[in-house]
PDB file of N, CA and C in Angstrom:
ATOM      1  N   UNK A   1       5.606  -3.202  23.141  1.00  0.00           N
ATOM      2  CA  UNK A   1       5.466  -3.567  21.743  1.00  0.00           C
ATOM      3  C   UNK A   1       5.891  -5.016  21.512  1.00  0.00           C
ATOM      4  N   UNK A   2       6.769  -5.605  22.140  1.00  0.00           N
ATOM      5  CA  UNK A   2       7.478  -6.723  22.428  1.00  0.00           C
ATOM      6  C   UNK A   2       6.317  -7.805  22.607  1.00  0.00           C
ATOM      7  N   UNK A   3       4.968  -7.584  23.203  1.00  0.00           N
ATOM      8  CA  UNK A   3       3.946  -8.294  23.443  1.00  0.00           C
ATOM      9  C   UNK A   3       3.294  -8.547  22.486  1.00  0.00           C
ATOM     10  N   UNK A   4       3.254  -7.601  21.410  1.00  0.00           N
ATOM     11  CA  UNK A   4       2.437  -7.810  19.975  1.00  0.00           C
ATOM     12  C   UNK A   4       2.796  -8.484  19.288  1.00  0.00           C
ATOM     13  N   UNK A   5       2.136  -9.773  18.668  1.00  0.00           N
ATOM     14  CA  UNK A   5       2.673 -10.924  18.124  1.00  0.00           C
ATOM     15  C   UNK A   5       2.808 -10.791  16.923  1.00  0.00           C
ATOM     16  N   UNK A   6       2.143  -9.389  15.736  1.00  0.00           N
ATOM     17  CA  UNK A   6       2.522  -8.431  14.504  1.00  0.00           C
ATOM     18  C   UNK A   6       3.857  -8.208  14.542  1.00  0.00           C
ATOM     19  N   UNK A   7       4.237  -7.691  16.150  1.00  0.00           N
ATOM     20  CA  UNK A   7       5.759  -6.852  15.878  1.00  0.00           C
ATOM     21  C   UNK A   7       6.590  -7.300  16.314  1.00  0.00           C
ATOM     22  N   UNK A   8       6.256  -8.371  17.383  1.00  0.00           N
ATOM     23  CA  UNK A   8       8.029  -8.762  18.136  1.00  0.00           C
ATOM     24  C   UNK A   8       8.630  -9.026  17.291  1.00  0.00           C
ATOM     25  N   UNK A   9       8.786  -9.794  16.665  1.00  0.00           N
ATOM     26  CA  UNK A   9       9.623 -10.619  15.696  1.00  0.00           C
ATOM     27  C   UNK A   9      10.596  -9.423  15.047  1.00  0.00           C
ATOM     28  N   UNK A  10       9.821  -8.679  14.114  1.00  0.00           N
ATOM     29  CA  UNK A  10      10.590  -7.648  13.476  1.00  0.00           C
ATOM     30  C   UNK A  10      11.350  -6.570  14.254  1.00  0.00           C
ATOM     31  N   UNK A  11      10.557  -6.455  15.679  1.00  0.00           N
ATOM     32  CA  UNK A  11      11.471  -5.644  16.418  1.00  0.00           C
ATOM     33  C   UNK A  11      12.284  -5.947  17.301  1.00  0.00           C
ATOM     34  N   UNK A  12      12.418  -7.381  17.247  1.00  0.00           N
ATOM     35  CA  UNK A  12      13.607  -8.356  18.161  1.00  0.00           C
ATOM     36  C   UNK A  12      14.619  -8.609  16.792  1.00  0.00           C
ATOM     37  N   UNK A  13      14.409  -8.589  15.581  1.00  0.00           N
ATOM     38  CA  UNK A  13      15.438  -9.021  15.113  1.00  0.00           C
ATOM     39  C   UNK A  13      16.405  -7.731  14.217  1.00  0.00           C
ATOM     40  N   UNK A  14      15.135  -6.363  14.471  1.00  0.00           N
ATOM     41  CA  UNK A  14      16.211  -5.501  14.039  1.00  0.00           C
ATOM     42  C   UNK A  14      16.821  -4.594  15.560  1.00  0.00           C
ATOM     43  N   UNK A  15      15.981  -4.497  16.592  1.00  0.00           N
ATOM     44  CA  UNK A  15      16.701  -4.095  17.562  1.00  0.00           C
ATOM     45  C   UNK A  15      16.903  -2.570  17.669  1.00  0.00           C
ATOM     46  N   UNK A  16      15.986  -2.480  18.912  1.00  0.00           N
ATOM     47  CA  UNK A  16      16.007  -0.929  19.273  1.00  0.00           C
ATOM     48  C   UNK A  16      16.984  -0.235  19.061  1.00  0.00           C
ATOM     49  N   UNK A  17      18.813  -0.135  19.618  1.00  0.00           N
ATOM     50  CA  UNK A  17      19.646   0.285  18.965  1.00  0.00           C
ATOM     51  C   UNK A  17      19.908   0.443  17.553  1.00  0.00           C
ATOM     52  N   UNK A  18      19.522  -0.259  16.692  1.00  0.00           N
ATOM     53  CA  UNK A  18      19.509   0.170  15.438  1.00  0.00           C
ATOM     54  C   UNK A  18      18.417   0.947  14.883  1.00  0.00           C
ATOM     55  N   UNK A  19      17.200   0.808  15.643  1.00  0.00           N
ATOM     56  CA  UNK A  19      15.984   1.832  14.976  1.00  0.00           C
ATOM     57  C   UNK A  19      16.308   3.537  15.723  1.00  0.00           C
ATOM     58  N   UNK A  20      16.766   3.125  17.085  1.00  0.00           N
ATOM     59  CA  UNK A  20      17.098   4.353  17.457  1.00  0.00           C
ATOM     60  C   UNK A  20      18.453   5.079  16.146  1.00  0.00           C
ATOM     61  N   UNK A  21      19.408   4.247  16.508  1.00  0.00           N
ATOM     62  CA  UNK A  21      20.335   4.878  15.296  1.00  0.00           C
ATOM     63  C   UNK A  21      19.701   5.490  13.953  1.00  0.00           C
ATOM     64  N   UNK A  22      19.050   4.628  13.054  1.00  0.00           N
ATOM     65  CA  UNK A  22      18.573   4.857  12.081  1.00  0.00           C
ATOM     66  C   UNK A  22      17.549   6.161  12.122  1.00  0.00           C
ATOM     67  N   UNK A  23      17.114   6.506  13.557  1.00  0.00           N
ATOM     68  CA  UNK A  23      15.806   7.209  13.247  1.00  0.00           C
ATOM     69  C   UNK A  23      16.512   8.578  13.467  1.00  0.00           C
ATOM     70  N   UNK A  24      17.597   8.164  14.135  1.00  0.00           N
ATOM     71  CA  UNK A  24      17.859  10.039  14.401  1.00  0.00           C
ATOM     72  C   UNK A  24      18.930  10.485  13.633  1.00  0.00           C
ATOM     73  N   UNK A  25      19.753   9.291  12.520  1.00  0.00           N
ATOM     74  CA  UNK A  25      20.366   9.620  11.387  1.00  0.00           C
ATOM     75  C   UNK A  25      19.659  10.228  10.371  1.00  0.00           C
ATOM     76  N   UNK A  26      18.386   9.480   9.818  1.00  0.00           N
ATOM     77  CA  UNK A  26      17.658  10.161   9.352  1.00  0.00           C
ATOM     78  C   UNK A  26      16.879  11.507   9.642  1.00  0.00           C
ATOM     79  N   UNK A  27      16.831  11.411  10.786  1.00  0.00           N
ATOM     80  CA  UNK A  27      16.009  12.757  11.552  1.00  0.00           C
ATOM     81  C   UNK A  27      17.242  13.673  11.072  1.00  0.00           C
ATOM     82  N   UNK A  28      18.398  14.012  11.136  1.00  0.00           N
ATOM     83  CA  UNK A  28      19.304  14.623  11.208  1.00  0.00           C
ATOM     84  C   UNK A  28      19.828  14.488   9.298  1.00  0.00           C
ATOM     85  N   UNK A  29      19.054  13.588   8.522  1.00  0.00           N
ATOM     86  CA  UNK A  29      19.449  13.872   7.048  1.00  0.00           C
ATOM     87  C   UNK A  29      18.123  15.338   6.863  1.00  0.00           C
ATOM     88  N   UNK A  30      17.058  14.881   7.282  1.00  0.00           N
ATOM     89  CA  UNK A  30      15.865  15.997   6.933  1.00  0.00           C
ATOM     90  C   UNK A  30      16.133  17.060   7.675  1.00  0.00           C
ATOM     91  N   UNK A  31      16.769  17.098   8.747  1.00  0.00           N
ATOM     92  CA  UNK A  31      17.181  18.731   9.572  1.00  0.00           C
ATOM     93  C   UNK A  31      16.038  18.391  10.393  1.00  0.00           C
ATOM     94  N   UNK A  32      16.035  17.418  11.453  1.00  0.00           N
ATOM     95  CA  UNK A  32      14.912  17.506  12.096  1.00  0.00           C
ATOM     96  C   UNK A  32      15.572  17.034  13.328  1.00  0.00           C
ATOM     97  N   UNK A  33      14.903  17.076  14.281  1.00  0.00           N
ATOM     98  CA  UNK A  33      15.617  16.539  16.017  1.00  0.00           C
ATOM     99  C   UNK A  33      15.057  15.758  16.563  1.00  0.00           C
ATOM    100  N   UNK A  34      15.360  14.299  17.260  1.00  0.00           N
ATOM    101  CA  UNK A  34      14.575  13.676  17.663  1.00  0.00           C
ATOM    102  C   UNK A  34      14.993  13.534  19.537  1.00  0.00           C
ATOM    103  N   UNK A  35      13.425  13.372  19.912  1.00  0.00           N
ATOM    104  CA  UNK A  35      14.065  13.688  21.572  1.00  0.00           C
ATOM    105  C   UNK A  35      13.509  12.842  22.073  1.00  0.00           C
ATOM    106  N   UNK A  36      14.304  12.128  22.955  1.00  0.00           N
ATOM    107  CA  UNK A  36      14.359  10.849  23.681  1.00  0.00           C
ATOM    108  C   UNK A  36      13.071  11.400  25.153  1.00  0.00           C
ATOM    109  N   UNK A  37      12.246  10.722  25.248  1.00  0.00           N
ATOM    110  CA  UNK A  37      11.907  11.003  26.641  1.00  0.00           C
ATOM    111  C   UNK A  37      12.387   9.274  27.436  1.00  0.00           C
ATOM    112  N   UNK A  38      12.398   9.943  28.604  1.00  0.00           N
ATOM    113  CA  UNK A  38      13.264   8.880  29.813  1.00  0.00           C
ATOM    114  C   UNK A  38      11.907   7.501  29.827  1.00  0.00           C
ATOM    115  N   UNK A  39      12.694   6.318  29.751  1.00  0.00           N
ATOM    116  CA  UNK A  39      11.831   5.301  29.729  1.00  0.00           C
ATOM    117  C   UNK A  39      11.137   5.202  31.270  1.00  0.00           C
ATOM    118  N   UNK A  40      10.996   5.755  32.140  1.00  0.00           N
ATOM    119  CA  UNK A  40       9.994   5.814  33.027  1.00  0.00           C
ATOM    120  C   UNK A  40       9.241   6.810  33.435  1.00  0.00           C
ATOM    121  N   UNK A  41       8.932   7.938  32.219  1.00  0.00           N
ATOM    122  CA  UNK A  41       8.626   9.173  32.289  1.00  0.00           C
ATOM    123  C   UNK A  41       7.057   8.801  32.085  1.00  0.00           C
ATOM    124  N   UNK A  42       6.378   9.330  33.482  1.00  0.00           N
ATOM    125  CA  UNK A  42       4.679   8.545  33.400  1.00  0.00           C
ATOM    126  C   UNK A  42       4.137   9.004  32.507  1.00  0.00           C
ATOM    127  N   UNK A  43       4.043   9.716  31.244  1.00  0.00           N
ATOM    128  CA  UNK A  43       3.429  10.183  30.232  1.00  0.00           C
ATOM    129  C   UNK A  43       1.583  10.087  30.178  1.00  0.00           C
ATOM    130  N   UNK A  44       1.058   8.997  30.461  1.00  0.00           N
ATOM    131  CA  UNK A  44       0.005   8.399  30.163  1.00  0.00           C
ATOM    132  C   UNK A  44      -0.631   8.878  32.060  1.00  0.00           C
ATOM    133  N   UNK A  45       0.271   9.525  33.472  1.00  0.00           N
ATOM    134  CA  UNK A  45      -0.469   9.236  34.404  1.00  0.00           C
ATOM    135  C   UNK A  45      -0.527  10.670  34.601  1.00  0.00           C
ATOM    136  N   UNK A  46       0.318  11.564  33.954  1.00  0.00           N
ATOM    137  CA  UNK A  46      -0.149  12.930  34.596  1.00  0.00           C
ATOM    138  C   UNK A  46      -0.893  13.676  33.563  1.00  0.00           C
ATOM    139  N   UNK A  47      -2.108  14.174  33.943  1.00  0.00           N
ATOM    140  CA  UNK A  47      -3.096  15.278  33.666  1.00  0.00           C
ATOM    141  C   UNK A  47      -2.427  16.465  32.552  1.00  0.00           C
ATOM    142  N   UNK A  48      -2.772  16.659  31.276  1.00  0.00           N
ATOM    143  CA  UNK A  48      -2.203  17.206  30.333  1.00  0.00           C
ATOM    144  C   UNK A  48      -3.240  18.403  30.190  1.00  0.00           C
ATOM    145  N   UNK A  49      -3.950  18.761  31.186  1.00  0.00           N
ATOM    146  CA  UNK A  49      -4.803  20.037  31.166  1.00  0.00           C
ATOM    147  C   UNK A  49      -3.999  21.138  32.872  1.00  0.00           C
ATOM    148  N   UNK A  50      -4.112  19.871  33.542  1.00  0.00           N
ATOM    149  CA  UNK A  50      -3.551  20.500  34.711  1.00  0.00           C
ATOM    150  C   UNK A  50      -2.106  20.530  35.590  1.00  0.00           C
ATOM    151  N   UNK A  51      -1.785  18.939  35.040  1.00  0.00           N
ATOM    152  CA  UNK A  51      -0.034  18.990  35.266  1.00  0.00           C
ATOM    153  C   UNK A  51      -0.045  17.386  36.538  1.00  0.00           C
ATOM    154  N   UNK A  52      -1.478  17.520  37.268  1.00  0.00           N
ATOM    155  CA  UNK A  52      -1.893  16.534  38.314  1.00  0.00           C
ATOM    156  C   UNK A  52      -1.238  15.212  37.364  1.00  0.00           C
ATOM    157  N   UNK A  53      -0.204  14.568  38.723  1.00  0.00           N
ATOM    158  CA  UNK A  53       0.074  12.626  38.443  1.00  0.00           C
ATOM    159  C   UNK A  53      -0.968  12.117  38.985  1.00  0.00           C
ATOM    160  N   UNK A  54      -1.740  11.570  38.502  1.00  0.00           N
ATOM    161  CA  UNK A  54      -2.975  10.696  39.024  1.00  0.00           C
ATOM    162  C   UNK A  54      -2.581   9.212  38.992  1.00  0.00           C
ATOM    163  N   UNK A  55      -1.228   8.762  39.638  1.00  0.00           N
ATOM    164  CA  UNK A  55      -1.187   7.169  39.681  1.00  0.00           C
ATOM    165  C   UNK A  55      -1.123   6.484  38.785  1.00  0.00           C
ATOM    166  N   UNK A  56      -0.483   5.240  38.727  1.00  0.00           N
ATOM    167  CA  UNK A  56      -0.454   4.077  38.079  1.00  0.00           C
ATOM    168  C   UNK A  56      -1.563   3.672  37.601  1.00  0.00           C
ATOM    169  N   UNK A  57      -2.259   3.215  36.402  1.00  0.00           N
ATOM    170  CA  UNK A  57      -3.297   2.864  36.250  1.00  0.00           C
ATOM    171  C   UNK A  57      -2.924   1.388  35.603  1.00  0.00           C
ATOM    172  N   UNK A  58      -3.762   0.475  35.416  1.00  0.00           N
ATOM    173  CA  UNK A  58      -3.557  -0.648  34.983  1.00  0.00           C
ATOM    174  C   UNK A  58      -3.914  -0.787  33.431  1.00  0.00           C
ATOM    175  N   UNK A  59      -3.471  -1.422  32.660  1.00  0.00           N
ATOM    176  CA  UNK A  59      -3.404  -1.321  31.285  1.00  0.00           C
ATOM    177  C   UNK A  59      -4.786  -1.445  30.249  1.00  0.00           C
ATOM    178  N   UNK A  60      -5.990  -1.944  31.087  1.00  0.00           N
ATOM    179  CA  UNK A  60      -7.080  -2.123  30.519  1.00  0.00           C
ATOM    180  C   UNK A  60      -7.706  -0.758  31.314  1.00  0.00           C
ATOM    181  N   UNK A  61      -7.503  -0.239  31.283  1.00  0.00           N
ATOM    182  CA  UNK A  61      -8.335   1.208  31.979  1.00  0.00           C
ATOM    183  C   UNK A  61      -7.023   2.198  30.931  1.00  0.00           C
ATOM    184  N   UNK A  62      -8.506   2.660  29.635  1.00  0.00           N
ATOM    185  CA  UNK A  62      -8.338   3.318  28.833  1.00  0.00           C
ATOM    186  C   UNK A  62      -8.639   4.799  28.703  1.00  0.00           C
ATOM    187  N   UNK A  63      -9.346   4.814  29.478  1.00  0.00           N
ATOM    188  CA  UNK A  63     -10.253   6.444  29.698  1.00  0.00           C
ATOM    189  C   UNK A  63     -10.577   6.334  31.286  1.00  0.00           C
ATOM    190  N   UNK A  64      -9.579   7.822  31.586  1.00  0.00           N
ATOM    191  CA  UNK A  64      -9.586   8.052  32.948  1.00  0.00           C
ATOM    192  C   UNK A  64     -10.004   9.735  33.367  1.00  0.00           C
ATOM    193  N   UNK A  65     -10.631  10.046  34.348  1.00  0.00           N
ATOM    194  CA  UNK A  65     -11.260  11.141  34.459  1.00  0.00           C
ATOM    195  C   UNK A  65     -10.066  11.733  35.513  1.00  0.00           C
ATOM    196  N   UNK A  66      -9.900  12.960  35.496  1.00  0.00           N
ATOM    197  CA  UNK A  66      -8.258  13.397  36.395  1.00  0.00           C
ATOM    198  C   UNK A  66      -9.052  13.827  38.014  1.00  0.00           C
ATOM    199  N   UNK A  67      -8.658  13.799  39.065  1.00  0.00           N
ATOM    200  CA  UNK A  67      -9.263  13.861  40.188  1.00  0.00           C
ATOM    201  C   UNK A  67      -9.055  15.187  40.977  1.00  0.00           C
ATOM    202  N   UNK A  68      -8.044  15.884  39.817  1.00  0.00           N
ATOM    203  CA  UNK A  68      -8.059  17.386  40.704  1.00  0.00           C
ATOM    204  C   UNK A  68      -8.948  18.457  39.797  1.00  0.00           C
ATOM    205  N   UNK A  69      -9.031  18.128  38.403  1.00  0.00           N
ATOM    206  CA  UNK A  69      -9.619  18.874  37.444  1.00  0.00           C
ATOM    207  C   UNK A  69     -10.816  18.593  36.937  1.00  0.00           C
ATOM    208  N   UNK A  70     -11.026  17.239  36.397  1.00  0.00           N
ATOM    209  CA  UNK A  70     -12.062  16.543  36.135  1.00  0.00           C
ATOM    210  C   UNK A  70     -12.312  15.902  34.913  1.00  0.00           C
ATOM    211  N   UNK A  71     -11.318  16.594  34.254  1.00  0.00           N
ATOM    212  CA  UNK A  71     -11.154  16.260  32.496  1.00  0.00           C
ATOM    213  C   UNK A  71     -11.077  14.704  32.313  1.00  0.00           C
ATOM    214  N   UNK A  72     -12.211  14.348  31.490  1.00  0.00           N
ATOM    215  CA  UNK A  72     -11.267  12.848  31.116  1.00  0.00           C
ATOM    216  C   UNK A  72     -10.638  13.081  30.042  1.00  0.00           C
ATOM    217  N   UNK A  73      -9.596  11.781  30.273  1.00  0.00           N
ATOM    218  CA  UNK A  73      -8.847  11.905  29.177  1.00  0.00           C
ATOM    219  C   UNK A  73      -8.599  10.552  29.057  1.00  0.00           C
ATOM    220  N   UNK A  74      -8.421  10.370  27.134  1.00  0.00           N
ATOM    221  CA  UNK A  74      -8.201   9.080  26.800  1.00  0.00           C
ATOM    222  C   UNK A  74      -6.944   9.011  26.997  1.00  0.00           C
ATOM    223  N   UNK A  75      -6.111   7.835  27.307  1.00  0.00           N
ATOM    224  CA  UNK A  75      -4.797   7.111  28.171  1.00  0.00           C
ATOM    225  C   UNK A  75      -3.774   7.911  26.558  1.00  0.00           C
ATOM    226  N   UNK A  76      -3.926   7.051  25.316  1.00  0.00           N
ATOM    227  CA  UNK A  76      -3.273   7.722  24.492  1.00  0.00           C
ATOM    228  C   UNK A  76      -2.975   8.970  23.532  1.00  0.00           C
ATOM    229  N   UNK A  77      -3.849   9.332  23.964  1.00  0.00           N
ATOM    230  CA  UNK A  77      -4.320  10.700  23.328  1.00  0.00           C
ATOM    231  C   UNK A  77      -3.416  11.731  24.455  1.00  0.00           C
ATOM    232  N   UNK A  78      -4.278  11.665  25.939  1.00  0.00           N
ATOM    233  CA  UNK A  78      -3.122  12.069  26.624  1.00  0.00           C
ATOM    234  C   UNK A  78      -1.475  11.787  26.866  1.00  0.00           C
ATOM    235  N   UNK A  79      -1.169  10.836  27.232  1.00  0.00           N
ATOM    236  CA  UNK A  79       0.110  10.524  26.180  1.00  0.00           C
ATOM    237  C   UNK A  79       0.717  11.262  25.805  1.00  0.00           C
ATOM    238  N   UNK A  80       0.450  11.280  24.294  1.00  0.00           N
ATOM    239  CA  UNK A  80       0.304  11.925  23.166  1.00  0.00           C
ATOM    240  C   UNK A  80       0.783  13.695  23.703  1.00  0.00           C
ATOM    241  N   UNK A  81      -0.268  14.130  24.461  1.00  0.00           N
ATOM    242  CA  UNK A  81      -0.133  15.337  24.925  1.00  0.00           C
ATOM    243  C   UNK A  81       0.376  15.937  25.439  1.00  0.00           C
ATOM    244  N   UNK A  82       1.186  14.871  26.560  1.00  0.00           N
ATOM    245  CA  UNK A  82       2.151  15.178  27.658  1.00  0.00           C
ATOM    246  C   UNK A  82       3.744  14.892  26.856  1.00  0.00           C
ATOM    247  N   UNK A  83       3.644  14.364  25.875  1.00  0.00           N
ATOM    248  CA  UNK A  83       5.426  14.016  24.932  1.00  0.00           C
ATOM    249  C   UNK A  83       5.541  15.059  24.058  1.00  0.00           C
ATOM    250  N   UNK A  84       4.263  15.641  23.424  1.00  0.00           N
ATOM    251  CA  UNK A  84       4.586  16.991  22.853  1.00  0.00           C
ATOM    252  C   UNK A  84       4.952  17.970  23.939  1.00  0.00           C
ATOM    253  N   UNK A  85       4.692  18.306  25.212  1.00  0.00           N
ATOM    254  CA  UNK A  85       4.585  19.033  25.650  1.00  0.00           C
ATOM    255  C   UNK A  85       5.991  19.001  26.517  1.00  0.00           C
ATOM    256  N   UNK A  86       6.435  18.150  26.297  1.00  0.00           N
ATOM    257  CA  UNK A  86       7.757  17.430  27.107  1.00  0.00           C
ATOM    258  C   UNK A  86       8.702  17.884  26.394  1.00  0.00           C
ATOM    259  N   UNK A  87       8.618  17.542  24.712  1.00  0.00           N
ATOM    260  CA  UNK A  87       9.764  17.860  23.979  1.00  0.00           C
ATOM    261  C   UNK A  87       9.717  19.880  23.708  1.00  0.00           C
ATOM    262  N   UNK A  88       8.636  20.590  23.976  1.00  0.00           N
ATOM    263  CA  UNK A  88       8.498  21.708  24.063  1.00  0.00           C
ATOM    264  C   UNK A  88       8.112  22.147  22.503  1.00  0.00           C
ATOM    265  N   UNK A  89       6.873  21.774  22.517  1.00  0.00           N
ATOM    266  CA  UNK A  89       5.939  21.816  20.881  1.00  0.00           C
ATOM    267  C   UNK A  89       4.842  22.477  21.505  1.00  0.00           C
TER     268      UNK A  89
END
């Protein structure tokens, strides 16, 4: 996010420690839980139909087809699929 020339600014000068703070104070005013996944957790490389890590992919390769199943899947959407499925939703 740090690369986006919209957001660095605002998110260098309020600073992950404080959005983290803020987000799970609030998460915790509404009765809600917020769950950290591990900053090197491949989210985007393993297969959210079959469970398959299909590798590192490089950042302009957006839509990838999985090589044990066959499903493509878009990079954020899957994502998406594998952090719900992480936090147990």
């Amino acid at each position: 996010m740090m690369s986006n020339h919209k957001l660095a600014k605002s998110i260098s000068d309020v600073g992950w420690g404080e959005f983290t703070r803020q987000l799970k104070y609030k998460a915790e005013w509404y009765g809600r839980e917020v769950i950290e996944a591990d900053t090197f957790y491949p989210s985007s490389q393993i297969c959210s139909e079959c469970g398959h890590r299909d590798g590192k992919k490089k950042l302009h390769i957006r839509e990838w087809t999985c090589s044990k199943c066959g499903v493509v899947h878009d990079r954020d959407i899957n994502a998406a699929k594998n952090l719900l499925a992480l936090a147990g939703e």
